[in-house]
Every structure is written in structure tokens, then in C-alpha cells.
Protein backbone atom coordinates (compact mmCIF):
# COMPACT_ATOMS: atom_id res chain seq x y z
CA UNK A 1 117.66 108.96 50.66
CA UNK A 2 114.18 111.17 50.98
CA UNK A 3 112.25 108.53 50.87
CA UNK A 4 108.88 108.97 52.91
CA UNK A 5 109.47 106.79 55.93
CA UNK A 6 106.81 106.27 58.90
CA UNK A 7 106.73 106.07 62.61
CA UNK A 8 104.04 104.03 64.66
CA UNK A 9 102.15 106.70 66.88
CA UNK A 10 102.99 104.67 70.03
CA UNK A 11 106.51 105.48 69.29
CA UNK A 12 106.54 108.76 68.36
CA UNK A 13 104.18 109.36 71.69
CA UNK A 14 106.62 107.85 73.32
CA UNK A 15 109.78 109.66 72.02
CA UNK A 16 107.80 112.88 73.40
CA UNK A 17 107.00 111.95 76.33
CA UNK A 18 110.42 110.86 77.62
CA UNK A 19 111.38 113.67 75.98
CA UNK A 20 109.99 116.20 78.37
CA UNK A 21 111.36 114.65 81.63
CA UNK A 22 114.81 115.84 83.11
CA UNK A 23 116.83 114.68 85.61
CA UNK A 24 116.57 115.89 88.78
CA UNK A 25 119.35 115.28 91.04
CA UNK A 26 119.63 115.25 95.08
CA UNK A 27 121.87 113.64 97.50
CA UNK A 28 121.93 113.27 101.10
CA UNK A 29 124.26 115.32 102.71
CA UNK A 30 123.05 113.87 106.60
CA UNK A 31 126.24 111.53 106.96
CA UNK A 32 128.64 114.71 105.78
CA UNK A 33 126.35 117.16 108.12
CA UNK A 34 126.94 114.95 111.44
CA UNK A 35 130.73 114.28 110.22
CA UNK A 36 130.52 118.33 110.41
CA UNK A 37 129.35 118.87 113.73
CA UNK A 38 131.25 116.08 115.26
CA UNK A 39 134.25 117.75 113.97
CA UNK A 40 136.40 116.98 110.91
CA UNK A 41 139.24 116.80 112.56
CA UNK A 42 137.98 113.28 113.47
CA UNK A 43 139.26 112.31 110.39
CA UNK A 44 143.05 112.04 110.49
CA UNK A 45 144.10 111.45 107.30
CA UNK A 46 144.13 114.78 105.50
CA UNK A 47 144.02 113.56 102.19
CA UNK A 48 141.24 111.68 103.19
CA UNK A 49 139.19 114.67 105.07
CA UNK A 50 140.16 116.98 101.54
CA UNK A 51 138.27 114.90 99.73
CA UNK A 52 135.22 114.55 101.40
CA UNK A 53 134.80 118.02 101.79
CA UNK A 54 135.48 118.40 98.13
CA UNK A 55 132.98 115.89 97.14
CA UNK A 56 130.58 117.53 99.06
CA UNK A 57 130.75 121.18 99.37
CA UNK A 58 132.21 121.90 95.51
CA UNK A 59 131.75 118.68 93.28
CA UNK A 60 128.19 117.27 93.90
CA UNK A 61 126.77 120.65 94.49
CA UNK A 62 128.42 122.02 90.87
CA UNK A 63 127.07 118.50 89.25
CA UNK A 64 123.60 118.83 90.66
CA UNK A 65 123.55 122.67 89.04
CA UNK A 66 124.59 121.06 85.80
CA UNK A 67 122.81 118.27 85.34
CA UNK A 68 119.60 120.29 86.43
CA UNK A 69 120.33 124.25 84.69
CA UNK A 70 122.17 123.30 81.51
CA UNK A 71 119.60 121.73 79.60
CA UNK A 72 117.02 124.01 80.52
CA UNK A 73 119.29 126.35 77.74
CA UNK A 74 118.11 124.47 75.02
CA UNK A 75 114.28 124.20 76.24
CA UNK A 76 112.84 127.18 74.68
CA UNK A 77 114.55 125.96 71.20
CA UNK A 78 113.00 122.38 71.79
CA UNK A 79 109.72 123.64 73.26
CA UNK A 80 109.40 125.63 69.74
CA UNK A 81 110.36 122.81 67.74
CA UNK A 82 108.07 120.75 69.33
CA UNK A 83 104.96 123.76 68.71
CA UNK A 84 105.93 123.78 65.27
CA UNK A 85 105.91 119.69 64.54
CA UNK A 86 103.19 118.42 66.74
CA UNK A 87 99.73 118.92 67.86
CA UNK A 88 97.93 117.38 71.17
CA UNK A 89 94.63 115.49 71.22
CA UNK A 90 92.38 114.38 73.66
CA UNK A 91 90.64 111.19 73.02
CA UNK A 92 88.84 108.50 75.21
CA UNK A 93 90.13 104.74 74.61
CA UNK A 94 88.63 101.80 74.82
CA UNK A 95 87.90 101.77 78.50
CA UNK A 96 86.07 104.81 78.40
CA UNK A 97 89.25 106.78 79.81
CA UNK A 98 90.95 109.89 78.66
CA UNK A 99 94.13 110.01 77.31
CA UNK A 100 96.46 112.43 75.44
CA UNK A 101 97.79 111.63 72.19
CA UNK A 102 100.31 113.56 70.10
CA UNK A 103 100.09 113.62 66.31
CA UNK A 104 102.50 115.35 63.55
CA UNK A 105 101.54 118.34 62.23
CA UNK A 106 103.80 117.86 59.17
CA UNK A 107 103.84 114.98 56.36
CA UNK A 108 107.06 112.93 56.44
CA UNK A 109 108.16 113.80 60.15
CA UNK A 110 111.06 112.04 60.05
CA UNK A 111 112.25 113.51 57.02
CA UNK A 112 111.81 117.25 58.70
CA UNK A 113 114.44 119.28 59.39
CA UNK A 114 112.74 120.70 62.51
CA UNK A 115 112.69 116.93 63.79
CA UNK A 116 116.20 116.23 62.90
CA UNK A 117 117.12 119.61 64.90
CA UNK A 118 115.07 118.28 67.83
CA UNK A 119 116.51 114.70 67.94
CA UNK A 120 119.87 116.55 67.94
CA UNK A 121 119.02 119.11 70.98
CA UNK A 122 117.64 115.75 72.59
CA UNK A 123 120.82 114.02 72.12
CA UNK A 124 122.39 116.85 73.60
CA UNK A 125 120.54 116.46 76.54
CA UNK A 126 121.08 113.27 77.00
CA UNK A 127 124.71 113.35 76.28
CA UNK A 128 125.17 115.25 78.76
CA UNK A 129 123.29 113.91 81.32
CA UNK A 130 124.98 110.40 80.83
CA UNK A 131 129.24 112.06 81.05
CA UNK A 132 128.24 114.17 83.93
CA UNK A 133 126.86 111.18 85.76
CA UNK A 134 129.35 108.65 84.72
CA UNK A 135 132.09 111.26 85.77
CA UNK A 136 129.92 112.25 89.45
CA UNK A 137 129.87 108.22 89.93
CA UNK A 138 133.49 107.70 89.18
CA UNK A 139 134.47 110.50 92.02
CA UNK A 140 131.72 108.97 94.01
CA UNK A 141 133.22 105.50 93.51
CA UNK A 142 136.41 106.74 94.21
CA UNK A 143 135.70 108.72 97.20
CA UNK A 144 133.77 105.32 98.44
CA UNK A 145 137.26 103.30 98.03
CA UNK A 146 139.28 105.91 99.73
CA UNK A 147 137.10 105.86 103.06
CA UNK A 148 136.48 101.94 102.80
CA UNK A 149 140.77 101.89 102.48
CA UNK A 150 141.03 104.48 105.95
CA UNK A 151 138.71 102.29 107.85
CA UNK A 152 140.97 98.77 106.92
CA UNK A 153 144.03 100.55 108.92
CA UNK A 154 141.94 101.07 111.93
């Protein structure tokens, strides 16, 4: 089971590089912010008018702070992990450009219990990112069908 296994350098640059980007999540509130001014009210159907403002004023506002502020918990834990199993190099390839390369700073990386522990916070990550977006498209979706379902009675 401890056997020594490897990992190709373009793949474990790889795995660190996506690892550092997040999410970042916006929407455009314009539509909601004219539908303000003009007046809600324009919207009859109450049900209807709850849920936009819902969507908008309390859902995609609370998933934008989680998608974009719960992760960043774990960062100082992965940012360490990362100090402790990797080093950065500077080298200059083949057409005389610079580039950054990450190497291990331990034998058997993929055998390390620091990695293990930062594949797991990166799972994490990413496990949340993908059920708070499938759940914020699902209301989305949802709140798309109701308004699509007011304008067929008109």
C-alpha cells in the first residue's frame, strides 16, 4: 500500500495552480434595480413579486458571501501545507522565456500525509463550491420558470 508512487511535474504544476484560484461570484442586479424603481407593485402576482425579491435581496447575496468567504477559512491551513511540501523555481524554457515551476520538497509526495491533508482541504473547497452552485442554479432555474409561467397568462 506504501509503495513509492510518482507524479509527472506537469501535473503536479498543474494541481497547484488550479489550486490557488477561487471562485468569484457576481450577478447583475440592473433588471431587479429598474423593476425597483418602476415599482414592484407592477408585478401582480404576489407569489411571483416574493420571490424575486427573495432571490435577489437574501439568496444570491448570502450565496455570493459563501461561495467567496468560506473557503478563505481553510486558506491559511492550505497555504501552510503548501510551504511545507513545495518549493518555487524560476527557470527559462526553451524559448528563452521565464516560467515558474513548482517542485516537492519531500520524497514520495503522494504518499505524504501533508499532501493527503491538502487534497482533502481542496476537496473541501471544491465540494462546496459545486452544492452551493448547483443549489443557486436550481432557485435560479426555478425563479426563471416562474416569471416565464406569469408572462404566458398575459
Amino acid at each position: 500500500m506504501w509503495q513509492r508512487l510518482t507524479i509527472q511535474d506537469s501535473t503536479l504544476n498543474s494541481f497547484i495552480n488550479k489550486s490557488q484560484t477561487d471562485i468569484i461570484v457576481t450577478y447583475n442586479e440592473a433588471a431587479f434595480d429598474v423593476l425597483k424603481s418602476t415599482g414592484l407593485e407592477v408585478i401582480q402576482n404576489d407569489t411571483l413579486r416574493a420571490l424575486i425579491i427573495r432571490n435577489y435581496q437574501t439568496l444570491l447575496p448570502l450565496f455570493k458571501e459563501l461561495l467567496e468567504n468560506v473557503p478563505k477559512a481553510l486558506n491559511p491551513t492550505i497555504t501552510q501545507l503548501k510551504l511545507n511540501l513545495f518549493q518555487k523555481s524560476i527557470y527559462q524554457n526553451k524559448n528563452k522565456q521565464w516560467s515558474f515551476s513548482v517542485q516537492p520538497k519531500v520524497e514520495n509526495i503522494l504518499n505524504h500525509q501533508d499532501f493527503i491533508e491538502l487534497l482533502s482541504l481542496e476537496n473541501r473547497k471544491y465540494v462546496n463550491f459545486d452544492r452551493r452552485l448547483n443549489f443557486m442554479e436550481s432557485v435560479l432555474i426555478k425563479l426563471k420558470e416562474s416569471i416565464l409561467e406569469e408572462l404566458k397568462k398575459q
